[in-house]
PDB file of N, CA and C in Angstrom:
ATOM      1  N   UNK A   1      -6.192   3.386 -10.948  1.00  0.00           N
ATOM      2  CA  UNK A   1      -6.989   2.192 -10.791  1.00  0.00           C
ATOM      3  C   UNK A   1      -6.399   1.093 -11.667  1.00  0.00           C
ATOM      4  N   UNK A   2      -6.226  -0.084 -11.233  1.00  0.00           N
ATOM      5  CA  UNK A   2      -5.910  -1.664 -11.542  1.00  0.00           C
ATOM      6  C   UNK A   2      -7.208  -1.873 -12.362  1.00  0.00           C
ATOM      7  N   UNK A   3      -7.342  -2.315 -13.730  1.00  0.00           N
ATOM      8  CA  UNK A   3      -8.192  -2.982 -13.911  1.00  0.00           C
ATOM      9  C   UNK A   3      -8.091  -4.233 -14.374  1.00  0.00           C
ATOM     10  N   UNK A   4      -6.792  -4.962 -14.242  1.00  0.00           N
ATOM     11  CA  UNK A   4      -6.185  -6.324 -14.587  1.00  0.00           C
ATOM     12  C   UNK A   4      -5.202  -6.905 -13.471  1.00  0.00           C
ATOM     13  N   UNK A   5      -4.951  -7.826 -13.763  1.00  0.00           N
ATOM     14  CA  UNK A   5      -4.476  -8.722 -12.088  1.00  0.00           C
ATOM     15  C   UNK A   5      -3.038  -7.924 -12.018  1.00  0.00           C
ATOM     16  N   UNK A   6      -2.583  -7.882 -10.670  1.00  0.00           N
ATOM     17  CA  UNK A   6      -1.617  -7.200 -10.326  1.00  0.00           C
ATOM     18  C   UNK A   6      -0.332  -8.300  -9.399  1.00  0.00           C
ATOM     19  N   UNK A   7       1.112  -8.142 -10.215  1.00  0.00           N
ATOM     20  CA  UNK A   7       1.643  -9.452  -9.184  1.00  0.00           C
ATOM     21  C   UNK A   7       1.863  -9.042  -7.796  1.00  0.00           C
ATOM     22  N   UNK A   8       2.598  -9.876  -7.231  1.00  0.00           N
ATOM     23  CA  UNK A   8       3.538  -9.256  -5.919  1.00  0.00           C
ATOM     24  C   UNK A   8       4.205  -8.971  -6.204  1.00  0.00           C
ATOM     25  N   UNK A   9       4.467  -7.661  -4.991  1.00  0.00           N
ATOM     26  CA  UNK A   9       6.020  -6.778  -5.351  1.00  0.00           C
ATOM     27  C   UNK A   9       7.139  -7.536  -5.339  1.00  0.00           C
ATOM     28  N   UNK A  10       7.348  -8.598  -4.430  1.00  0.00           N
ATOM     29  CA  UNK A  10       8.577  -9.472  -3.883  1.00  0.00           C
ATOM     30  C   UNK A  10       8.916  -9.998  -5.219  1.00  0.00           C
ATOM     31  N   UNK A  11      10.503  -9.587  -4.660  1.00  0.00           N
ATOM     32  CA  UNK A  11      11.395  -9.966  -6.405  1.00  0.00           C
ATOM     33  C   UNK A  11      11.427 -11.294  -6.707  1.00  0.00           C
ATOM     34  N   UNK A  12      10.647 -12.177  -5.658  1.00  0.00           N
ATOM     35  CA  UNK A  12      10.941 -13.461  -6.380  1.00  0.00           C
ATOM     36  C   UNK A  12       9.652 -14.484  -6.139  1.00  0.00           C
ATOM     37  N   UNK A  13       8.483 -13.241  -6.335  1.00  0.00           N
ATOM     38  CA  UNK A  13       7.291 -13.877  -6.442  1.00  0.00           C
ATOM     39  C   UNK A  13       6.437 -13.389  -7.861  1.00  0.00           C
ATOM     40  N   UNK A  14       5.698 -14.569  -8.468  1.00  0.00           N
ATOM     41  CA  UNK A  14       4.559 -13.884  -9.565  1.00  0.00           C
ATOM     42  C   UNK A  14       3.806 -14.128  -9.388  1.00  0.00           C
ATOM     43  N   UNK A  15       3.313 -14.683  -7.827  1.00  0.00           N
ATOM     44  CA  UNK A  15       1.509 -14.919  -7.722  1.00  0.00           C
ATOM     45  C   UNK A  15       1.039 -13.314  -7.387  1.00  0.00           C
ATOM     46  N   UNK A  16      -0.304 -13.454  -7.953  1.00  0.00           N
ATOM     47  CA  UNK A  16      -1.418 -12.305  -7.795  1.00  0.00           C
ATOM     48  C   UNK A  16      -1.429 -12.052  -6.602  1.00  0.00           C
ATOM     49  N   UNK A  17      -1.347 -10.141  -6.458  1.00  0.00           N
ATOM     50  CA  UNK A  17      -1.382  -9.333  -4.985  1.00  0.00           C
ATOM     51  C   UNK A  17      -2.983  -9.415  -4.364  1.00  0.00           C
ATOM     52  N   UNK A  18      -2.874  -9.874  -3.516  1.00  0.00           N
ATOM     53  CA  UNK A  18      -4.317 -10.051  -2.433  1.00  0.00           C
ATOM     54  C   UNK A  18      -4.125  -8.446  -1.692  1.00  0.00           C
ATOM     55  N   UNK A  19      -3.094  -7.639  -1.657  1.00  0.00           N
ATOM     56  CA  UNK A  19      -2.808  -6.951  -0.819  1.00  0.00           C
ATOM     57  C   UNK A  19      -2.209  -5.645  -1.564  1.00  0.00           C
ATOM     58  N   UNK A  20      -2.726  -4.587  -1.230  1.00  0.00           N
ATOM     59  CA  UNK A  20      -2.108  -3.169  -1.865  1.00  0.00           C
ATOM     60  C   UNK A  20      -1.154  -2.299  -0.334  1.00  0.00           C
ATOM     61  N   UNK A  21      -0.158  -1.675  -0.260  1.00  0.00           N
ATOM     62  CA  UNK A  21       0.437  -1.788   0.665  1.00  0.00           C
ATOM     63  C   UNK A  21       0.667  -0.082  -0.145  1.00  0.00           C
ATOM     64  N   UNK A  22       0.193   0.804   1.149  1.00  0.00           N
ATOM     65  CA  UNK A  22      -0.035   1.905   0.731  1.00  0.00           C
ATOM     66  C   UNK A  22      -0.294   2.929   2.215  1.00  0.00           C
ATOM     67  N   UNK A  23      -0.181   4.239   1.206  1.00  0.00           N
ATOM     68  CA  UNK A  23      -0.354   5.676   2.486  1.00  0.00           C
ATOM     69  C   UNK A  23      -1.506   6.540   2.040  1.00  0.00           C
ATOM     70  N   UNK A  24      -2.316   7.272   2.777  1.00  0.00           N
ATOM     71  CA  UNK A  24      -3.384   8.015   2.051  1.00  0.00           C
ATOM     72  C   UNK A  24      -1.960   8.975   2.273  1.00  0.00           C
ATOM     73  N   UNK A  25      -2.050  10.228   0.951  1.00  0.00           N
ATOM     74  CA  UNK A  25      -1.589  11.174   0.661  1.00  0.00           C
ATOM     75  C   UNK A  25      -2.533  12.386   0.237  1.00  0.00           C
ATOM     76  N   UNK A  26      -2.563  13.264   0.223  1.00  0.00           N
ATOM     77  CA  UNK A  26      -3.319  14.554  -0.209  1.00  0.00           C
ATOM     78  C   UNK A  26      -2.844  15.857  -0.226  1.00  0.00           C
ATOM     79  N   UNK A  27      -2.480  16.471  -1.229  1.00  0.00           N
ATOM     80  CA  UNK A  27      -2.394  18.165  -1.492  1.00  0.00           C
ATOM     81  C   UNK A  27      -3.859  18.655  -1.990  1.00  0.00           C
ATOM     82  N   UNK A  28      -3.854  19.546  -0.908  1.00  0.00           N
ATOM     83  CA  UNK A  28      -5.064  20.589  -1.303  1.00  0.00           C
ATOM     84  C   UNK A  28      -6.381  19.808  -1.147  1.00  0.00           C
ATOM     85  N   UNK A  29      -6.828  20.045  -1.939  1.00  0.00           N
ATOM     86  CA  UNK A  29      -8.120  18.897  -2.577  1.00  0.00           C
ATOM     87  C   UNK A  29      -7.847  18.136  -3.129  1.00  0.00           C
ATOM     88  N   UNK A  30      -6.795  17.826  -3.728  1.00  0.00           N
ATOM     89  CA  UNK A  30      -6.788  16.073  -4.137  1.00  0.00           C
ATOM     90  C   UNK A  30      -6.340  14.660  -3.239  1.00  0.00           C
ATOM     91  N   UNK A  31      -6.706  13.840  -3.088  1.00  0.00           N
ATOM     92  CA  UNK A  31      -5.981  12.757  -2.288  1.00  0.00           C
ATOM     93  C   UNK A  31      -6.231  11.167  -3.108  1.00  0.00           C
ATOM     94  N   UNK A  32      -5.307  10.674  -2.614  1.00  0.00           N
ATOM     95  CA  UNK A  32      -5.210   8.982  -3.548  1.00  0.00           C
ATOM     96  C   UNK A  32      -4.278   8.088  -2.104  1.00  0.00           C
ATOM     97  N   UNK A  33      -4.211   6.720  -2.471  1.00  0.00           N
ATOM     98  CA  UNK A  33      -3.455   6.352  -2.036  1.00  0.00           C
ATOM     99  C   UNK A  33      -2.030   6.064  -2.622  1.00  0.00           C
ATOM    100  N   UNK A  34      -0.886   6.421  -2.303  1.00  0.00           N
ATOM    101  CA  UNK A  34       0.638   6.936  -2.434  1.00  0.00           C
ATOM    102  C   UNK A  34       1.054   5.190  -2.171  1.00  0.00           C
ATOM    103  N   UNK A  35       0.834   4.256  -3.610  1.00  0.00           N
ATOM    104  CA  UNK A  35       1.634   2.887  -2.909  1.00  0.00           C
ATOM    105  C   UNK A  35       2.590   2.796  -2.834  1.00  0.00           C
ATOM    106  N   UNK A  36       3.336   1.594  -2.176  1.00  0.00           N
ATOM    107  CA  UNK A  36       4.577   1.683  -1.804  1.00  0.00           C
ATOM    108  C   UNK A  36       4.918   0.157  -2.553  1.00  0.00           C
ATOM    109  N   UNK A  37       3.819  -0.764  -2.474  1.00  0.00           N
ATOM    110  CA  UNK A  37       3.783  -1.966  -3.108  1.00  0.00           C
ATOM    111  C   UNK A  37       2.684  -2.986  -3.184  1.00  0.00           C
ATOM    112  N   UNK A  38       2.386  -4.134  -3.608  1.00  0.00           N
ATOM    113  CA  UNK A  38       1.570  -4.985  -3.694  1.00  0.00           C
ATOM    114  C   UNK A  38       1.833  -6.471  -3.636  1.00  0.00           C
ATOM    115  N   UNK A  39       0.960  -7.272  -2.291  1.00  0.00           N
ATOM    116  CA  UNK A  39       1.878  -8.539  -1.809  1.00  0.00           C
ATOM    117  C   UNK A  39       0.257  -9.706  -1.918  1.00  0.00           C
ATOM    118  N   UNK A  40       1.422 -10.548  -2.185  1.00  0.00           N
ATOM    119  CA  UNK A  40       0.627 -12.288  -1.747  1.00  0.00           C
ATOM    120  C   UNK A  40       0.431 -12.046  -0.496  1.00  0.00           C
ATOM    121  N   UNK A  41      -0.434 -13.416  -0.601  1.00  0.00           N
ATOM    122  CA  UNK A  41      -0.437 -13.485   1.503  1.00  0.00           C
ATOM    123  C   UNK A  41       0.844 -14.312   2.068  1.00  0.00           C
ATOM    124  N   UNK A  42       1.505 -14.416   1.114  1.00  0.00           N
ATOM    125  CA  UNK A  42       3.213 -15.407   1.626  1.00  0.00           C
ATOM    126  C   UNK A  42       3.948 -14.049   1.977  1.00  0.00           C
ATOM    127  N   UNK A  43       3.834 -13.342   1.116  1.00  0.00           N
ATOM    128  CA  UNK A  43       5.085 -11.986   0.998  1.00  0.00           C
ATOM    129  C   UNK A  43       4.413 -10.351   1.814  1.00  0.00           C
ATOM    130  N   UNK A  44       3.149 -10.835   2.484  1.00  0.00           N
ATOM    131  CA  UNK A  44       2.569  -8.947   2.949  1.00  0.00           C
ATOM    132  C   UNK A  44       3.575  -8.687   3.678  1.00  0.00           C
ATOM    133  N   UNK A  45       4.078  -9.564   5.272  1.00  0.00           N
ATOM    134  CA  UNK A  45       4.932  -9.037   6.265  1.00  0.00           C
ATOM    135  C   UNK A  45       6.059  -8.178   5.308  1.00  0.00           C
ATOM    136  N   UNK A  46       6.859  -9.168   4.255  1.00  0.00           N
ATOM    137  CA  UNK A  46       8.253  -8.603   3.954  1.00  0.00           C
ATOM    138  C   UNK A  46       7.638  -7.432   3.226  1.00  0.00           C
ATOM    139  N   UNK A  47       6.219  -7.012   2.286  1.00  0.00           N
ATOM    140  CA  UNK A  47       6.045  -6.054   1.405  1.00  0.00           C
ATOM    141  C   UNK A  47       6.097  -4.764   2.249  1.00  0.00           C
ATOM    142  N   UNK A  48       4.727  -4.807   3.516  1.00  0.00           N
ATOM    143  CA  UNK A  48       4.521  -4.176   4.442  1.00  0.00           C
ATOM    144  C   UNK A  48       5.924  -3.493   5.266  1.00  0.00           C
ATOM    145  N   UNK A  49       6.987  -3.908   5.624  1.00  0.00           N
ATOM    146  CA  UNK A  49       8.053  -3.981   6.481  1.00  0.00           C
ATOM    147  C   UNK A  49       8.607  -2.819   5.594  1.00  0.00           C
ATOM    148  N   UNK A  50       9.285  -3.572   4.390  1.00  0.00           N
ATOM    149  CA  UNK A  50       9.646  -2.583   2.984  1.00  0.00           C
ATOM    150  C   UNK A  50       9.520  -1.144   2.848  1.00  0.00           C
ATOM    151  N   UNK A  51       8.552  -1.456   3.054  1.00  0.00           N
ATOM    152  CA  UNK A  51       7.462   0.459   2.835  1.00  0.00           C
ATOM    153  C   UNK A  51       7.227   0.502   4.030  1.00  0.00           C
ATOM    154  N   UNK A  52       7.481   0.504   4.945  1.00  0.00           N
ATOM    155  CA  UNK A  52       7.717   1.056   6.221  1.00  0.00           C
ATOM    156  C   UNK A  52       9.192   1.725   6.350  1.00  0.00           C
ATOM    157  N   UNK A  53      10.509   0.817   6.192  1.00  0.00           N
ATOM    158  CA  UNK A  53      11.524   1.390   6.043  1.00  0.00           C
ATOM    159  C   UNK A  53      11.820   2.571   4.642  1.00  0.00           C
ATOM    160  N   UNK A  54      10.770   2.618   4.012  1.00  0.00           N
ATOM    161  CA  UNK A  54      10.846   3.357   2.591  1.00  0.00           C
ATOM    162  C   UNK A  54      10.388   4.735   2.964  1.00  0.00           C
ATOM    163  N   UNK A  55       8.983   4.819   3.709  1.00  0.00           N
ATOM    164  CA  UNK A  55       8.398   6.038   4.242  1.00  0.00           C
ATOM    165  C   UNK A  55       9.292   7.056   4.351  1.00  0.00           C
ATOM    166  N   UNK A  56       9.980   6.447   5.497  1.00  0.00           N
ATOM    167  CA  UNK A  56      10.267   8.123   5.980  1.00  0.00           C
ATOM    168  C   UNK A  56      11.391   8.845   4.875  1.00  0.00           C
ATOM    169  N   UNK A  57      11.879   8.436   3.927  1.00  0.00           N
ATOM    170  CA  UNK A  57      12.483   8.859   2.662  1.00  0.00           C
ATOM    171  C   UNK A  57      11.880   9.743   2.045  1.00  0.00           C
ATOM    172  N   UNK A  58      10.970   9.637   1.851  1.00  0.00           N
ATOM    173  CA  UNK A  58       9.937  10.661   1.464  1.00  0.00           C
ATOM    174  C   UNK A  58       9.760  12.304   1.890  1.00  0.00           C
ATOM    175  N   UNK A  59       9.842  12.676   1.193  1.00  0.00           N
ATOM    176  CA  UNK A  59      10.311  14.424   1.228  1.00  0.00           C
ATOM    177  C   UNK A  59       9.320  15.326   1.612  1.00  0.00           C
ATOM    178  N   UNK A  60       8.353  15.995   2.064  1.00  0.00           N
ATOM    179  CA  UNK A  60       6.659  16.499   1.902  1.00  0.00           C
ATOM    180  C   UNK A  60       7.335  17.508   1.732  1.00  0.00           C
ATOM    181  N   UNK A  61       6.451  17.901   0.116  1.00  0.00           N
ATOM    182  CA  UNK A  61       6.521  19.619  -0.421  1.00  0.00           C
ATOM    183  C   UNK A  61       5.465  20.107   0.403  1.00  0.00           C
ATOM    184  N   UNK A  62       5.034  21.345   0.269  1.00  0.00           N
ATOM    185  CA  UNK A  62       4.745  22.224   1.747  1.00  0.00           C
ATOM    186  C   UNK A  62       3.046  21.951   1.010  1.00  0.00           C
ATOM    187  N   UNK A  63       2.225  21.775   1.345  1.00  0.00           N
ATOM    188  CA  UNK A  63       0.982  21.416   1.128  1.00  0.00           C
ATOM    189  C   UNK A  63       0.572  20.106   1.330  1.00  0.00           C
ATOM    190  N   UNK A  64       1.381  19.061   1.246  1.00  0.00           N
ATOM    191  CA  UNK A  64       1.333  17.815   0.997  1.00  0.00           C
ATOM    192  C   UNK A  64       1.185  16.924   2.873  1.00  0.00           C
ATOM    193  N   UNK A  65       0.178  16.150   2.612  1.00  0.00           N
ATOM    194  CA  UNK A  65      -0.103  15.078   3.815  1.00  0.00           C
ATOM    195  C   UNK A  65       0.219  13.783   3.360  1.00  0.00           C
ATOM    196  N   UNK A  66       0.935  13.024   4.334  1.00  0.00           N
ATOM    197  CA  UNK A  66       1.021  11.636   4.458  1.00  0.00           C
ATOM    198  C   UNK A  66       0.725  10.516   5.305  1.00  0.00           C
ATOM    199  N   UNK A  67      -0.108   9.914   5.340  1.00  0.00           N
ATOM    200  CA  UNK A  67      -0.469   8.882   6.865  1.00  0.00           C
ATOM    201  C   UNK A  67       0.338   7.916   6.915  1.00  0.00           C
ATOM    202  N   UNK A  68       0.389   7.242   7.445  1.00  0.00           N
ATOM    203  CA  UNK A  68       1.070   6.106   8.030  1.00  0.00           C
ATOM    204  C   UNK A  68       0.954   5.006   6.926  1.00  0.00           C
ATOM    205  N   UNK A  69       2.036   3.825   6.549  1.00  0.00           N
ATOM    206  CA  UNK A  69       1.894   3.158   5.384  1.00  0.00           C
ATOM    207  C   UNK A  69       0.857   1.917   6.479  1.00  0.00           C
ATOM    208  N   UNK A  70      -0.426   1.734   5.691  1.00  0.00           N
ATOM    209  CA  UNK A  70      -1.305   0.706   5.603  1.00  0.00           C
ATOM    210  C   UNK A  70      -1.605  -0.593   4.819  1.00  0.00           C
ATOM    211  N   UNK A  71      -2.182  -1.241   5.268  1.00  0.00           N
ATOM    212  CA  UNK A  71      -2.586  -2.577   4.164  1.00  0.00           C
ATOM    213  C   UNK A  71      -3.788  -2.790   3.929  1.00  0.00           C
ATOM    214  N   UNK A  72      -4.019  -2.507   2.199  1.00  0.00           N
ATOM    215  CA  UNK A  72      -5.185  -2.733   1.978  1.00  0.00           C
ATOM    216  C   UNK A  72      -5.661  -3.813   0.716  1.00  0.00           C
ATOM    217  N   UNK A  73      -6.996  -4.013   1.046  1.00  0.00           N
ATOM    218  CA  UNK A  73      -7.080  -5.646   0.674  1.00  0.00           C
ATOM    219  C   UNK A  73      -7.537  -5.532  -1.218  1.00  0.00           C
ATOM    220  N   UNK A  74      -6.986  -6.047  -1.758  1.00  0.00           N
ATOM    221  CA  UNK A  74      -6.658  -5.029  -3.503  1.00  0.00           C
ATOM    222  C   UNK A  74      -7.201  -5.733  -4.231  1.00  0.00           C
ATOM    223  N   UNK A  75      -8.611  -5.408  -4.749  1.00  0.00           N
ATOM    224  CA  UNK A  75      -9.716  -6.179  -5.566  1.00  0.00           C
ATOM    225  C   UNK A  75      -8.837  -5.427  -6.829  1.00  0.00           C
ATOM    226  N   UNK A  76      -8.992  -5.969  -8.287  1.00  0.00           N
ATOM    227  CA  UNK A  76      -8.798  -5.260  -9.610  1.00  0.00           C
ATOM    228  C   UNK A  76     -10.285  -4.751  -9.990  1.00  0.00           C
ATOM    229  N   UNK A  77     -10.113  -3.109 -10.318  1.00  0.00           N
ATOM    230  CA  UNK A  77     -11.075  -2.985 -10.864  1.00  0.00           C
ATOM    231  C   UNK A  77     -11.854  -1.731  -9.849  1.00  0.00           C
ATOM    232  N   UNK A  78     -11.252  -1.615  -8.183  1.00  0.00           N
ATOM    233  CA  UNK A  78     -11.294  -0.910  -7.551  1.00  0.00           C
ATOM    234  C   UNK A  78     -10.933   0.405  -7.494  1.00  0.00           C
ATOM    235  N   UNK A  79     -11.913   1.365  -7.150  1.00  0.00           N
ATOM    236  CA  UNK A  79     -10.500   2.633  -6.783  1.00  0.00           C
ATOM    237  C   UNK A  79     -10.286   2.694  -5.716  1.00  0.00           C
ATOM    238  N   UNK A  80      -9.483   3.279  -5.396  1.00  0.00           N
ATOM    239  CA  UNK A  80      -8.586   3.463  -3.843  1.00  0.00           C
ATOM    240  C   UNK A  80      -9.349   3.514  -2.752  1.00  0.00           C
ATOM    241  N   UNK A  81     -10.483   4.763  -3.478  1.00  0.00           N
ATOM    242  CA  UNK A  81     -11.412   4.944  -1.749  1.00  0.00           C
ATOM    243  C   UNK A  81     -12.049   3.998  -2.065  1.00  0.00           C
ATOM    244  N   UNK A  82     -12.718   2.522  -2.567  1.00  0.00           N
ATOM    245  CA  UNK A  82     -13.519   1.670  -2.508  1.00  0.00           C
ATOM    246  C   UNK A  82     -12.271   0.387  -1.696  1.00  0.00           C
ATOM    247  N   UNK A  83     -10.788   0.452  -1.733  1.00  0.00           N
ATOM    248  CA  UNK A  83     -10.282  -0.616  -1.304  1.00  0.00           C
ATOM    249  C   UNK A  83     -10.587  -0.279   0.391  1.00  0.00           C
ATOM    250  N   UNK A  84     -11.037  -1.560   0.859  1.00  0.00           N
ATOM    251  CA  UNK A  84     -11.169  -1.926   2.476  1.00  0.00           C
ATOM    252  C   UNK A  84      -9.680  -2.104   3.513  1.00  0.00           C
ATOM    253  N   UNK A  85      -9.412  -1.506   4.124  1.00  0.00           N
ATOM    254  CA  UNK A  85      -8.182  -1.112   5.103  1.00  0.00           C
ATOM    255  C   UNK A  85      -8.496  -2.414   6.038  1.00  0.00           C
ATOM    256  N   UNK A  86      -7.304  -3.018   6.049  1.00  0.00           N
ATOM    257  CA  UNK A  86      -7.433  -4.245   6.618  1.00  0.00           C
ATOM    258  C   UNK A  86      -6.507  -4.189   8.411  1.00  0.00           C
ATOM    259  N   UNK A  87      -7.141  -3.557   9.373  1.00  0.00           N
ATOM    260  CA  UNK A  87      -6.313  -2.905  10.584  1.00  0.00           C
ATOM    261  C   UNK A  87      -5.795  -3.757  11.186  1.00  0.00           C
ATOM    262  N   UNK A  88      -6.176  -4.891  11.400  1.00  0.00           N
ATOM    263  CA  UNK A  88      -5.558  -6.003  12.512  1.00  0.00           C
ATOM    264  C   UNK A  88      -4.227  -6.487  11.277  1.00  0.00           C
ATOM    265  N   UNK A  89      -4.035  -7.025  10.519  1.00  0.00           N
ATOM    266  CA  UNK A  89      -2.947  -7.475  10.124  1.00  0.00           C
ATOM    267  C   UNK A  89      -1.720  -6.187  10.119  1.00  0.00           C
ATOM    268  N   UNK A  90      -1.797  -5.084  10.118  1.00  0.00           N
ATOM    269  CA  UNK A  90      -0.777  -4.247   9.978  1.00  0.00           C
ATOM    270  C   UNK A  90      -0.226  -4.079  11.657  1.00  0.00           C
ATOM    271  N   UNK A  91      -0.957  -4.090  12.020  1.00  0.00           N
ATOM    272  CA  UNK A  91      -0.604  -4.334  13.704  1.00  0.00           C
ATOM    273  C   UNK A  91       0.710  -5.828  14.194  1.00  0.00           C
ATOM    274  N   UNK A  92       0.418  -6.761  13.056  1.00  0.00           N
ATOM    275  CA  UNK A  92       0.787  -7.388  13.490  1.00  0.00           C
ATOM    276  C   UNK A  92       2.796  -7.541  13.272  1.00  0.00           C
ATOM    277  N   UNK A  93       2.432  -6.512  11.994  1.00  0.00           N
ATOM    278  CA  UNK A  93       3.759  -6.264  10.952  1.00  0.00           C
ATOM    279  C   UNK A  93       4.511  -5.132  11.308  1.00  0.00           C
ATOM    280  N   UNK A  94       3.856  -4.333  12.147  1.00  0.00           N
ATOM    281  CA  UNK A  94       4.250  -2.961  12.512  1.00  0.00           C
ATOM    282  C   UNK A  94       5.949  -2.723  13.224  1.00  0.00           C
ATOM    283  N   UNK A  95       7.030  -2.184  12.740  1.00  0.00           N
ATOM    284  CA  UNK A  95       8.182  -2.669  13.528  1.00  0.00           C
ATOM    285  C   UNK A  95       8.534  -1.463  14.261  1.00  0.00           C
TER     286      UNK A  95
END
């Protein structure tokens, strides 16, 4: 959990992330969201895109689940299962 402002991932931004750019993950009984990054609303497409080409890099040890990388809307101060999944904009970024 964030409990202080968080920037954008983009290497050549320092405004505050409106956006957590992430996968639900889970072994066993535990699960979180697995981020990949955190974007302005100038930089989600390029953050989103990023961690899309990053995913499938990702190795799964034999217990382990991964969903699809999502965008979610990143209050400070939130935990993961309280951040709101924002579905229409990832649709729009999806390549």
């Amino acid at each position: 959990m964030y409990g202080h402002g968080v920037n954008c991932s983009h290497p050549y931004c320092s405004d505050s992330a409106t956006y957590k750019v992430a996968a639900r993950w889970s072994h066993g009984r535990f699960a979180e969201l697995k981020t990949y990054g955190f974007a302005c609303s100038d930089h989600l497409e390029e953050v989103f895109q990023e961690a899309e080409n990053r995913r499938p890099d990702y190795t799964l040890r034999p217990g382990e689940v991964i969903e699809e990388v999502a965008i979610y809307r990143f209050e400070p101060g939130k935990r993961d299962r309280q951040l709101q999944r924002v579905w229409g904009l990832e649709e729009n970024y999806r390549t």
